[in-house]
Protein backbone atom coordinates (compact mmCIF):
# COMPACT_ATOMS: atom_id res chain seq x y z
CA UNK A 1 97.81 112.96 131.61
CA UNK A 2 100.06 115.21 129.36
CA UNK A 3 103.28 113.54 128.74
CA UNK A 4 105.02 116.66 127.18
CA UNK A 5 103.90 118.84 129.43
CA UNK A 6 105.65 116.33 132.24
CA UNK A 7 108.17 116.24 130.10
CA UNK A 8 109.07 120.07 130.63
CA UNK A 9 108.50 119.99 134.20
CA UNK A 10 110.36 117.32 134.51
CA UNK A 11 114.04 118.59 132.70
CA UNK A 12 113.38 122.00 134.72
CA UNK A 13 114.90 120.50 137.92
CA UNK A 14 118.42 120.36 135.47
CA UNK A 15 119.80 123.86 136.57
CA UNK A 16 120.48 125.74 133.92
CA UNK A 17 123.74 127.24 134.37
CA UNK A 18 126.28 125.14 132.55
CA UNK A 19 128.76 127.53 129.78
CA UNK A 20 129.71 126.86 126.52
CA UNK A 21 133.28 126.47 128.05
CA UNK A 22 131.87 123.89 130.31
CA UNK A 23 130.51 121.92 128.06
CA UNK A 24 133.46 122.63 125.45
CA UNK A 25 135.72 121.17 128.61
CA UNK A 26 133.77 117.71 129.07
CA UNK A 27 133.53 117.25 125.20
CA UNK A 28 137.64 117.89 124.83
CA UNK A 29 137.61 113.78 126.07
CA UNK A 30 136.93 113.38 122.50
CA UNK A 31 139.76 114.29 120.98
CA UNK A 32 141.39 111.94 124.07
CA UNK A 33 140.01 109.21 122.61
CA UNK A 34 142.19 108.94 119.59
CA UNK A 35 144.51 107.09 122.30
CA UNK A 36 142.23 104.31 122.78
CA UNK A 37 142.10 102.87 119.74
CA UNK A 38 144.23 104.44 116.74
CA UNK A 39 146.83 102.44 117.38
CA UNK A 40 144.86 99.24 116.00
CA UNK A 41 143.86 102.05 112.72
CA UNK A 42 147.83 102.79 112.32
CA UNK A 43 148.79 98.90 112.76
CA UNK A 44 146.12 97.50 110.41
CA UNK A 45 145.67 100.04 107.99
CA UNK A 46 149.17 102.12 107.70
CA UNK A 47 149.17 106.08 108.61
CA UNK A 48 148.32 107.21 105.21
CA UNK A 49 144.84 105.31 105.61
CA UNK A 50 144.67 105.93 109.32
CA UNK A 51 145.19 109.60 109.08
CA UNK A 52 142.79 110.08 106.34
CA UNK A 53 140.05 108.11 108.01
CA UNK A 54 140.50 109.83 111.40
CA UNK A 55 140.45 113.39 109.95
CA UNK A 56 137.53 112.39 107.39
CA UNK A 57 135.43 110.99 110.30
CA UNK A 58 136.29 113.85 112.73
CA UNK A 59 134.88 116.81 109.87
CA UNK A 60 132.11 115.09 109.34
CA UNK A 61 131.01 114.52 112.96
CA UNK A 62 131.88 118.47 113.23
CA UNK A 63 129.41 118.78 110.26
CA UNK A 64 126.70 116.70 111.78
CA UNK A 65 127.11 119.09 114.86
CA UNK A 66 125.11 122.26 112.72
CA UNK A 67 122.14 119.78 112.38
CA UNK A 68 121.63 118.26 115.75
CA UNK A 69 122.09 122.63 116.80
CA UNK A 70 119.15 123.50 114.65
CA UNK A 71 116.93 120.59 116.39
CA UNK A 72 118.42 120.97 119.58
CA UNK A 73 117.32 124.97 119.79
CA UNK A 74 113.89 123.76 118.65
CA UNK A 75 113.23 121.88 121.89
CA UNK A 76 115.53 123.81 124.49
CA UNK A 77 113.72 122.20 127.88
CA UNK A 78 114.31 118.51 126.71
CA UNK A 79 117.31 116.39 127.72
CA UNK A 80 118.67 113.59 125.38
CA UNK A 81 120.77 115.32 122.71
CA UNK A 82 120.36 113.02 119.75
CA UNK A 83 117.97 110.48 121.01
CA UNK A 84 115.91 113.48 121.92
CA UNK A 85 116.32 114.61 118.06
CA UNK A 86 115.59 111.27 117.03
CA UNK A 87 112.55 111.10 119.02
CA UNK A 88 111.22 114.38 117.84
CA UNK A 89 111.69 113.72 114.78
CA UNK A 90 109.65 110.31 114.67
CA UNK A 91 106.73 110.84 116.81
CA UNK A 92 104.70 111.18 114.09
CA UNK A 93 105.65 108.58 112.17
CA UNK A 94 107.08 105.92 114.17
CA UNK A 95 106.64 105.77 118.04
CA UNK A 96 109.14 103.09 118.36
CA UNK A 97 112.08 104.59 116.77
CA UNK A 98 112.40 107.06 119.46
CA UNK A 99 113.07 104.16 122.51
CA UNK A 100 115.62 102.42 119.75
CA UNK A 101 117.67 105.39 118.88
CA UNK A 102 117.95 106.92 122.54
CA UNK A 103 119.08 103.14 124.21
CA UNK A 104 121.19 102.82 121.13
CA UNK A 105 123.03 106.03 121.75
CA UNK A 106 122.96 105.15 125.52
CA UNK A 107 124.73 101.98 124.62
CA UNK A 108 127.02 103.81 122.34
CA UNK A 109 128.29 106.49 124.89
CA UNK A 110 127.80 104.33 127.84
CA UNK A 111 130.01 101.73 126.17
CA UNK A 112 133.04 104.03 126.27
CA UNK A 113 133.77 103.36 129.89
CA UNK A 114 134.50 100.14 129.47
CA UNK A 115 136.42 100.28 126.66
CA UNK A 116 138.39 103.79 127.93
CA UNK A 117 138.62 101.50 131.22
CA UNK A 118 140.56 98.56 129.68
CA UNK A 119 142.92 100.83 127.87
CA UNK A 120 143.76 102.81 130.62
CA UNK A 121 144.89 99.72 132.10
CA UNK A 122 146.68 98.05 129.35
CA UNK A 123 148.95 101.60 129.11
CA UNK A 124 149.07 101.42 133.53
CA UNK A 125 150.54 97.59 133.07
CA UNK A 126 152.74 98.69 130.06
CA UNK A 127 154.62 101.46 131.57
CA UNK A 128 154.78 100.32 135.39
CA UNK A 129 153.39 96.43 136.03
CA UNK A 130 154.72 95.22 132.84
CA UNK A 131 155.83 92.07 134.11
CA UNK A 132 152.19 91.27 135.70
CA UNK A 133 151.00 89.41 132.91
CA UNK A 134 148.28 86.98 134.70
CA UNK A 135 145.07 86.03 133.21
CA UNK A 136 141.98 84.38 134.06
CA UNK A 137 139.95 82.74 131.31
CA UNK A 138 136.03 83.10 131.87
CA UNK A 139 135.47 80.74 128.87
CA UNK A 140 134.16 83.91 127.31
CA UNK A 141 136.95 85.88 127.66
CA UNK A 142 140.30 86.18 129.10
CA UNK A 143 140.60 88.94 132.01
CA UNK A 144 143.78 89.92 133.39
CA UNK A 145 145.59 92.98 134.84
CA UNK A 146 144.06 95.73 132.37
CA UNK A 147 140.29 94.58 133.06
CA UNK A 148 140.67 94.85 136.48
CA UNK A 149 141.95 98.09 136.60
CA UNK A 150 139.55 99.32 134.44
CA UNK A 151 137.04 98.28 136.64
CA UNK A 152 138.16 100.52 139.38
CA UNK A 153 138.39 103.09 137.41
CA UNK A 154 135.19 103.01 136.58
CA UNK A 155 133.70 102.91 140.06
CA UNK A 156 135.97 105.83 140.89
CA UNK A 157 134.66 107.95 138.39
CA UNK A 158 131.09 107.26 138.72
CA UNK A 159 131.38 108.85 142.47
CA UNK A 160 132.57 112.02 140.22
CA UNK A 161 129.75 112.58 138.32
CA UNK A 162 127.02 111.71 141.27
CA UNK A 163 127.86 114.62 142.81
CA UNK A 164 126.72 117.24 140.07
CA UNK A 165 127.66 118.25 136.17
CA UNK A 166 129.74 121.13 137.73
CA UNK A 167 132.53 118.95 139.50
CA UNK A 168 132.81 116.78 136.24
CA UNK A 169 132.90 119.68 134.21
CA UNK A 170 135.55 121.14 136.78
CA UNK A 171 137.92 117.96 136.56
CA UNK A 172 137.33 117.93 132.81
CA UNK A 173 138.85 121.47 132.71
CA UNK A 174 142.25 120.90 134.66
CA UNK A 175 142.59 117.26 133.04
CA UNK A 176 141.72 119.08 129.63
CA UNK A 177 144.71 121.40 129.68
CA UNK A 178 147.30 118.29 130.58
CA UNK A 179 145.30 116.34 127.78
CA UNK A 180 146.66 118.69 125.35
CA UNK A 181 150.58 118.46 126.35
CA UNK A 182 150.65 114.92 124.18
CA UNK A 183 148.64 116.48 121.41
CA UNK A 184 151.26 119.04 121.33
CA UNK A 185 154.39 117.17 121.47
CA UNK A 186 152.48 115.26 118.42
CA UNK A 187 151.76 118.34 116.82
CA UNK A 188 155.43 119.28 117.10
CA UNK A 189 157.05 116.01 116.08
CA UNK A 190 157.26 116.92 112.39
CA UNK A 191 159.43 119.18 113.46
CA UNK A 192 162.03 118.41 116.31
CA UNK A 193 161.81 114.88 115.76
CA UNK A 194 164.52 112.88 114.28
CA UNK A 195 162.77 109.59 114.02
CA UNK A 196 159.48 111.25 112.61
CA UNK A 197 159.87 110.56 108.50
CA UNK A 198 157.36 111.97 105.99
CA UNK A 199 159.33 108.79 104.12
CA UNK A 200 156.69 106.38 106.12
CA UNK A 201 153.15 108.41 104.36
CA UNK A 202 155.26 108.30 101.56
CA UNK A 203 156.12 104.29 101.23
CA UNK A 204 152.44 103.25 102.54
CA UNK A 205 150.89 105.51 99.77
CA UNK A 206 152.91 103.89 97.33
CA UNK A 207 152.17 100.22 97.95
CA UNK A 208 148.55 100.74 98.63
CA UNK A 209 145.57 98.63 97.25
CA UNK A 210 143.41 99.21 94.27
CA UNK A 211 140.32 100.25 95.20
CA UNK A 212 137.82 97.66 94.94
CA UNK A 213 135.31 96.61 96.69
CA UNK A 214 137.31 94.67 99.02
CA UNK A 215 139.26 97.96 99.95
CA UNK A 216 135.82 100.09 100.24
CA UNK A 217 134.28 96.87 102.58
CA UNK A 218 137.38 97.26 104.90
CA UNK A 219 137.21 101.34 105.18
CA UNK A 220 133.82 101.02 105.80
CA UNK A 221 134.51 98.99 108.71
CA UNK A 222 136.84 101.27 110.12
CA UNK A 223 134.80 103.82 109.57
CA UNK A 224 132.36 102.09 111.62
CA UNK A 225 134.34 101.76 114.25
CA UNK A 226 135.96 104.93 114.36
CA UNK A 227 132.53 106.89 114.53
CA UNK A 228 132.81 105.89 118.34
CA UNK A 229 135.43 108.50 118.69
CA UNK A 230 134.83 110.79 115.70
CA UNK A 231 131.25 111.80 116.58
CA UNK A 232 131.15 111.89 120.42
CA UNK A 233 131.50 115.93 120.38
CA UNK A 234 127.50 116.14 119.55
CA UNK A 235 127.42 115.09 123.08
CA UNK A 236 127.58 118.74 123.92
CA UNK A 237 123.56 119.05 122.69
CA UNK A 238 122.85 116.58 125.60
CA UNK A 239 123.11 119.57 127.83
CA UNK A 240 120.59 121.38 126.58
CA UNK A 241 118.19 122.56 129.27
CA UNK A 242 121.52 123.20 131.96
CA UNK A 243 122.50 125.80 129.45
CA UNK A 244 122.93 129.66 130.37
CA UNK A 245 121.76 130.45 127.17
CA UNK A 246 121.10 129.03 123.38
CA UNK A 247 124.91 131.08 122.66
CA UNK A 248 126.43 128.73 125.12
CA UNK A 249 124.91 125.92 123.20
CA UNK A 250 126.20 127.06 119.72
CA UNK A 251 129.49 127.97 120.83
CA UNK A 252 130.08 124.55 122.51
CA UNK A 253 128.66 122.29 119.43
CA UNK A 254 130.67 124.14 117.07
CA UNK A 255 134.00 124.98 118.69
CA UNK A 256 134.23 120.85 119.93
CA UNK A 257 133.83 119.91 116.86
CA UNK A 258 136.53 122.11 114.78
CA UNK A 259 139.09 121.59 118.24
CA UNK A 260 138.67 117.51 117.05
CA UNK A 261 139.56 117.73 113.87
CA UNK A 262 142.31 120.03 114.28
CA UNK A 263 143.27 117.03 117.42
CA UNK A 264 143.10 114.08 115.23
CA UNK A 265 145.03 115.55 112.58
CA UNK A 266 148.03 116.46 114.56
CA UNK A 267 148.14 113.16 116.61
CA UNK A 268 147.17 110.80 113.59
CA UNK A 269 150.00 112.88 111.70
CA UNK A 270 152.48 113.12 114.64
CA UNK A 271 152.24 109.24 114.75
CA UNK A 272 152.46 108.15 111.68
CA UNK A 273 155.43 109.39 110.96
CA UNK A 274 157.49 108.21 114.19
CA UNK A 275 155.68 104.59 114.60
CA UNK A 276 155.63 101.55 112.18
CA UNK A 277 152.55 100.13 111.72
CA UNK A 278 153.88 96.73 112.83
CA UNK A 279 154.91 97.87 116.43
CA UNK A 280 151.33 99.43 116.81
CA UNK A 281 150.00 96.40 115.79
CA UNK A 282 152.34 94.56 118.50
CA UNK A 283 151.08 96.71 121.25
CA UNK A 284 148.06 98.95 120.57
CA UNK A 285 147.96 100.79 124.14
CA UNK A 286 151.62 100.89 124.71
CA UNK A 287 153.05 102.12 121.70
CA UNK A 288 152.50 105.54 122.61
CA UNK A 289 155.36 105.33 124.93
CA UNK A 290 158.25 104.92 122.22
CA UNK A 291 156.68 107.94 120.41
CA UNK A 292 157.09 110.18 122.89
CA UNK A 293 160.39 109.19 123.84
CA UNK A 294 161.13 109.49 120.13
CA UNK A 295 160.66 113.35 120.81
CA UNK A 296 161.76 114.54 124.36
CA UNK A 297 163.77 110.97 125.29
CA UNK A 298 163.03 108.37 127.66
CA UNK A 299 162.89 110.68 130.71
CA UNK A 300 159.68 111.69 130.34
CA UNK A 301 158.08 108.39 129.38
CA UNK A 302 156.36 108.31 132.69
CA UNK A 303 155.10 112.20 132.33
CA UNK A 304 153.29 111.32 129.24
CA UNK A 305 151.46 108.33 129.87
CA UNK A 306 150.16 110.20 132.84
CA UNK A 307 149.04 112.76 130.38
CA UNK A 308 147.63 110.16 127.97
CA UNK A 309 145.80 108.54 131.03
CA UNK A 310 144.42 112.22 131.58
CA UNK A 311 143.01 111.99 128.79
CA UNK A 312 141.20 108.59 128.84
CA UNK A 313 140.42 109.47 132.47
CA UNK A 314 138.25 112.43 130.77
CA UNK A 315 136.41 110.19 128.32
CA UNK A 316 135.10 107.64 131.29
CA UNK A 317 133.76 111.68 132.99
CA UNK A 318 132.30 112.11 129.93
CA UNK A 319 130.52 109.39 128.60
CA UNK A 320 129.25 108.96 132.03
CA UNK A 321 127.60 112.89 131.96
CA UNK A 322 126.11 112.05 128.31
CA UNK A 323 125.00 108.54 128.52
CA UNK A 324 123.33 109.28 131.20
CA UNK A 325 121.38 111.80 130.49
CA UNK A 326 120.19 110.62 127.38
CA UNK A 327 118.69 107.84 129.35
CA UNK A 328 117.08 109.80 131.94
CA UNK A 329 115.17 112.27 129.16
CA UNK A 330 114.45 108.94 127.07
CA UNK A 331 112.27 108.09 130.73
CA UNK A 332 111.25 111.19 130.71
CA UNK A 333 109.61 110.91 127.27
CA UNK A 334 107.64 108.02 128.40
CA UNK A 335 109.40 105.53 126.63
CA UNK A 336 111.12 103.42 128.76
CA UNK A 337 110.39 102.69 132.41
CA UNK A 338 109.90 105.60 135.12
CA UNK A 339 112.45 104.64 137.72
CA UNK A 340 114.84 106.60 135.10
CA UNK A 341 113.57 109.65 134.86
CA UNK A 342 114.32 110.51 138.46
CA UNK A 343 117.38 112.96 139.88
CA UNK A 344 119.60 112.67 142.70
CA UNK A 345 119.76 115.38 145.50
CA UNK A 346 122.46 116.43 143.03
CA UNK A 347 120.27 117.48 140.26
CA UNK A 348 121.82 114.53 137.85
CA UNK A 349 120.31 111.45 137.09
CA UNK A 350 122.12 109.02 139.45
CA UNK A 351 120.12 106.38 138.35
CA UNK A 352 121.00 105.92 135.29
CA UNK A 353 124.57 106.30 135.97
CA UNK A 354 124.54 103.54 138.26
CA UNK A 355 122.62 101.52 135.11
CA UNK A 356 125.72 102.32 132.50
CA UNK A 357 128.29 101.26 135.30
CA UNK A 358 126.65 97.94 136.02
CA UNK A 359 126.49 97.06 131.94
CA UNK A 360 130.07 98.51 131.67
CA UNK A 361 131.66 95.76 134.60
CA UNK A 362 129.55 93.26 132.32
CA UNK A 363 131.16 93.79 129.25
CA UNK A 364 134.50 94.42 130.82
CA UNK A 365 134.29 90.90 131.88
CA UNK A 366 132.65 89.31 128.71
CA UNK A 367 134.40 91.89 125.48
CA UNK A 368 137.79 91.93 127.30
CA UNK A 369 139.16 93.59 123.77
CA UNK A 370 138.57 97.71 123.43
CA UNK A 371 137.50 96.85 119.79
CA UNK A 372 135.23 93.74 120.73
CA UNK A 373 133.50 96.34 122.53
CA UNK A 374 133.71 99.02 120.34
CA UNK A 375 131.96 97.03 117.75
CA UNK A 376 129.00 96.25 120.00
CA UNK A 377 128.40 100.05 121.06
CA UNK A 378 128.77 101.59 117.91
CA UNK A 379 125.68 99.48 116.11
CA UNK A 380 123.65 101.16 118.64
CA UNK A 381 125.50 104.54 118.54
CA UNK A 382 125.22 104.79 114.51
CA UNK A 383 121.48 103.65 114.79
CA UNK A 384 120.84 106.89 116.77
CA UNK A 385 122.75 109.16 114.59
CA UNK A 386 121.04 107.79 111.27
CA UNK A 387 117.64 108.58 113.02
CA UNK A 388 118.93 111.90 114.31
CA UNK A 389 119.83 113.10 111.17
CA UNK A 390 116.57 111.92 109.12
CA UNK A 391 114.41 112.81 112.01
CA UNK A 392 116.14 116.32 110.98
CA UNK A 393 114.50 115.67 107.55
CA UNK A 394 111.31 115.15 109.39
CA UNK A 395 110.98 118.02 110.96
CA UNK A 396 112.12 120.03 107.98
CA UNK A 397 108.83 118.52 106.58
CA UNK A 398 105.93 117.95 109.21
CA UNK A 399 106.67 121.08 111.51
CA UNK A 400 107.88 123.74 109.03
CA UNK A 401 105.99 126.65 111.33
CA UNK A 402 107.98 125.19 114.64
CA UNK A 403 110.32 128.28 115.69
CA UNK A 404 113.66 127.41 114.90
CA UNK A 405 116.04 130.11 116.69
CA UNK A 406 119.15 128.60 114.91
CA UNK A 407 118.09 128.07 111.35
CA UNK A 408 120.26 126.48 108.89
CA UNK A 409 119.77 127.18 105.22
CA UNK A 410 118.53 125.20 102.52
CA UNK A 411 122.13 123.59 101.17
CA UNK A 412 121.92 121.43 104.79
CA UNK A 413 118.70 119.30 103.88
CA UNK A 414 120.79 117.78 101.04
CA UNK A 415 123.74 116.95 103.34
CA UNK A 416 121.28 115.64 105.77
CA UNK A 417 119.97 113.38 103.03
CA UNK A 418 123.95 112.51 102.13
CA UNK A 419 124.65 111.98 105.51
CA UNK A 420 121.97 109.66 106.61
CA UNK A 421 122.20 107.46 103.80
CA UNK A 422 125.65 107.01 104.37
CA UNK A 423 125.51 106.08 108.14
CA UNK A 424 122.94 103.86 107.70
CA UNK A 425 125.66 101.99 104.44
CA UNK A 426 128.52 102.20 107.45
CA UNK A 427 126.41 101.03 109.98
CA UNK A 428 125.12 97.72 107.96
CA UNK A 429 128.64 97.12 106.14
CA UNK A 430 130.52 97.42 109.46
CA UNK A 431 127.99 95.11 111.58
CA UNK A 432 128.03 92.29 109.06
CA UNK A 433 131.54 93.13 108.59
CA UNK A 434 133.12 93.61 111.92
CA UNK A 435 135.05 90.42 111.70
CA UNK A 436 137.55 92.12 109.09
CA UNK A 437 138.96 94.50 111.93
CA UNK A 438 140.10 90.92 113.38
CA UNK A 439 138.16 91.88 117.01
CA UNK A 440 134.51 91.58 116.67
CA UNK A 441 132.16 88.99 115.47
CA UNK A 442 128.38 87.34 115.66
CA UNK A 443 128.79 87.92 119.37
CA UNK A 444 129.06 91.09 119.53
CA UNK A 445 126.78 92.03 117.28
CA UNK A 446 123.78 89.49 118.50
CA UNK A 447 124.63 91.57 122.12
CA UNK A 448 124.07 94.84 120.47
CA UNK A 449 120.67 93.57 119.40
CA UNK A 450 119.78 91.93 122.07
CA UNK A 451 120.18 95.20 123.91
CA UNK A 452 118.20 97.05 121.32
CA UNK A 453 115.36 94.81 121.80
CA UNK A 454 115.71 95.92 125.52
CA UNK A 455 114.86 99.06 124.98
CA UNK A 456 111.75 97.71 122.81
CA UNK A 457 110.39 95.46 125.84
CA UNK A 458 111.09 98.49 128.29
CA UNK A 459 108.82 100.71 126.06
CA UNK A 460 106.11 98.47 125.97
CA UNK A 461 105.86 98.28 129.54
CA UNK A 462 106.06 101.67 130.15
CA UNK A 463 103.20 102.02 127.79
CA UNK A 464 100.93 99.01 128.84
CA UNK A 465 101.48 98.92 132.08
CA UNK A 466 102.62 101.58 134.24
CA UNK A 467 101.57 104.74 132.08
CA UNK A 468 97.81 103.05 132.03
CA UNK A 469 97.91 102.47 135.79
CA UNK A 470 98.90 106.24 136.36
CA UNK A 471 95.71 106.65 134.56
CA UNK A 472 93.42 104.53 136.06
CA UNK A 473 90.81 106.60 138.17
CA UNK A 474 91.16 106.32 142.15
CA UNK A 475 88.65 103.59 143.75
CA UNK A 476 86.09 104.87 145.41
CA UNK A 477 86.22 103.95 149.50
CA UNK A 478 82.71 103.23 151.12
């Protein structure tokens, strides 16, 4: 039996009628992100560092985004966005990378609710249940009012996206446009604010650290962790077969990406000038609200972290459109198991979703820190994205004849080269690292694995056992 030839049968039933805008919409949750976890950046690094490191990340995710196109127009019937590039890519060379990049960028994206979750809920107990500080310890970790919110959250917003791409992408779009009401108050601060101070770039740049390897180990590690965030707009190439049209696709990859950067830069700059590092540090998900009554007063404190939550709200819609159908094309590949690679009577893979959900209350309960977290998901994530990116190298080289409607020229296989080799020096410095962020450790990072080696097991089995009985010739009945 001809898996390919399944394979495009198969990602047919995804109806193609998804717009750039669309797409655009669900991948604006990236830019939300920035409010999950810069505060730790601004606390332990200063906003000098943090801004630089934010910005830096976000232009080259933006960058990365012209690659994954050219792949992603290659193969316009296959689901998966990156895994599916990394998979591609590989075949020839290595059948087993394609299983450990597409579960690693599952992990990676999948990840995000939990850690969205638990700082939606920190910032809910902050500005209204502040005094409901109650914890149980699990003798793994220590749950309390944030985790459990985040939980529901997550259950809430699963029911979203089981009923179809086009009522997440709806919600996206009216939670997009109050998502940008705190990046323009940031954006403005400079401005109208009285407590904003170019003074505070000025002192941290002055009584910053010689560069030595020490330094470089450390931004390394942030860069690791900020990738989470930085990246997530190549999500958009996951969409590929419910496209209109190969324009849509373009227009969504590249647009995301340039709206991030522009994002990042006016909310890392917006807050580094009105926040010390040391109250960031204090309270990582409830800073935000002195900022923004550093600009319009305390009367709107309550309008603006229901803006903020808008905007984590739109991360858990996302992550749970993109996670999920990497998965569901990585079963459609044939390599992991076939109970994946099935739709709902919604035309989305409801499956799968119900798979990232179930691993996201886990780690909820077991990483109660967003960064614990974010270190475990982002080993996996920046696996995927260093095979992505060389698997673009690959094809460069083994299928040189393969049409290629968006064709990039000749400069990009150098940057691929530059890129790849410096994800995969990120990706090894911040695992063996992660303990210098002060939230991740040998636990997270055996988890990571241990889910990578999931995806290894899973393949094998799809292989051995239930690909060769679909084979098997009928028995004859006498």
């Amino acid at each position: 039996m001809d898996t390919h030839n399944n394979t495009d049968a198969s990602a047919s039933h995804l109806l193609k009628t998804l717009r750039w805008t669309d797409a655009f919409a669900l991948s604006m949750a990236v830019s939300g992100s920035i409010f999950a976890s810069f505060g730790f950046a601004l606390g332990a690094l200063g906003p000098v560092a943090a801004l630089l490191l934010w910005v830096g990340s976000a232009a080259i995710g933006a960058c990365q985004n012209w690659i994954f196109l050219e792949v992603s127009a290659m193969f316009p019937d296959k689901p998966g966005g990156i895994a599916m590039i990394a998979t591609e890519g590989w075949r020839k060379r290595c059948g087993w990378v394609g299983p450990l990049a597409a579960f690693g960028y599952w992990m990676g994206w999948s990840a995000v609710l939990s850690i969205i979750g638990v700082s939606a809920g920190a910032l809910i107990q902050a500005q209204w249940f502040a005094d409901q500080t109650w914890s149980i310890d699990t003798g793994l970790s220590s749950i309390g009012l944030p985790q459990m919110i985040g939980a529901v959250l997550i259950l809430i917003f699963w029911q979203f996206n089981r009923r179809g791409v086009h009522l997440a992408a709806s919600v996206s779009k009216y939670m997009g446009t109050l998502l940008l009401v705190p990046i323009l108050v940031l954006a403005v601060a400079p401005l109208v604010a009285h407590d904003w101070s170019l003074g505070r770039f000025i002192s941290a740049w002055q009584v910053h650290k010689p560069f030595d390897w020490e330094t470089l180990r450390t931004t390394l590690v942030w860069l690791f962790l900020i990738s989470w965030s930085a990246y997530g707009t190549e999500m958009c190439a996951a969409f590929g077969p419910e496209y209109r049209s190969q324009r849509d696709m373009r227009l969504a990859l590249t647009s995301s990406g340039l709206y991030t950067v522009l994002a990042f830069a006016a909310v890392a700059l917006g807050l580094g000038g009105l926040v010390d590092p040391q109250a960031a540090l204090d309270n990582p998900s409830g800073f935000y609200i002195g900022a923004f009554n550093a600009v319009l007063g305390s009367g709107w404190s309550s309008f603006f972290v229901i803006t903020l939550l808008v905007g984590l709200f739109m991360a858990l819609n996302a992550a749970l459109a993109d996670g999920s159908r990497a998965l569901y094309g990585t079963a459609l590949e044939g390599l992991t198991i076939k109970q994946l690679g099935v739709l709902n009577k919604h035309q989305v893979p409801g499956r799968c979703m119900s798979v990232a959900v179930l691993l996201n209350l886990a780690m909820i309960f077991f990483l109660s820190s967003p960064l614990a977290i974010l270190v475990t998901a982002n080993i996996g994530y920046l696996v995927a994205i260093f095979f992505a990116l060389s698997g673009f190298l690959l094809l460069r080289k083994d299928a040189p004849q393969h049409a290629r409607p968006v064709r990039l020229g000749r400069c990009w296989t150098p940057v691929a080269w530059l890129l790849s080799l410096f994800t995969a020096v990120v990706v090894v410095v911040g695992a063996l690292s992660a303990e210098l962020a002060g939230y991740g450790g040998v636990k997270e990072v055996l988890i990571a694995i241990a889910v990578l080696l999931v995806s290894l097991v899973l393949y094998a089995y799809r292989r051995l056992v239930q690909d060769r009985s679909s084979m098997s010739p009928p028995v004859s009945q006498h």
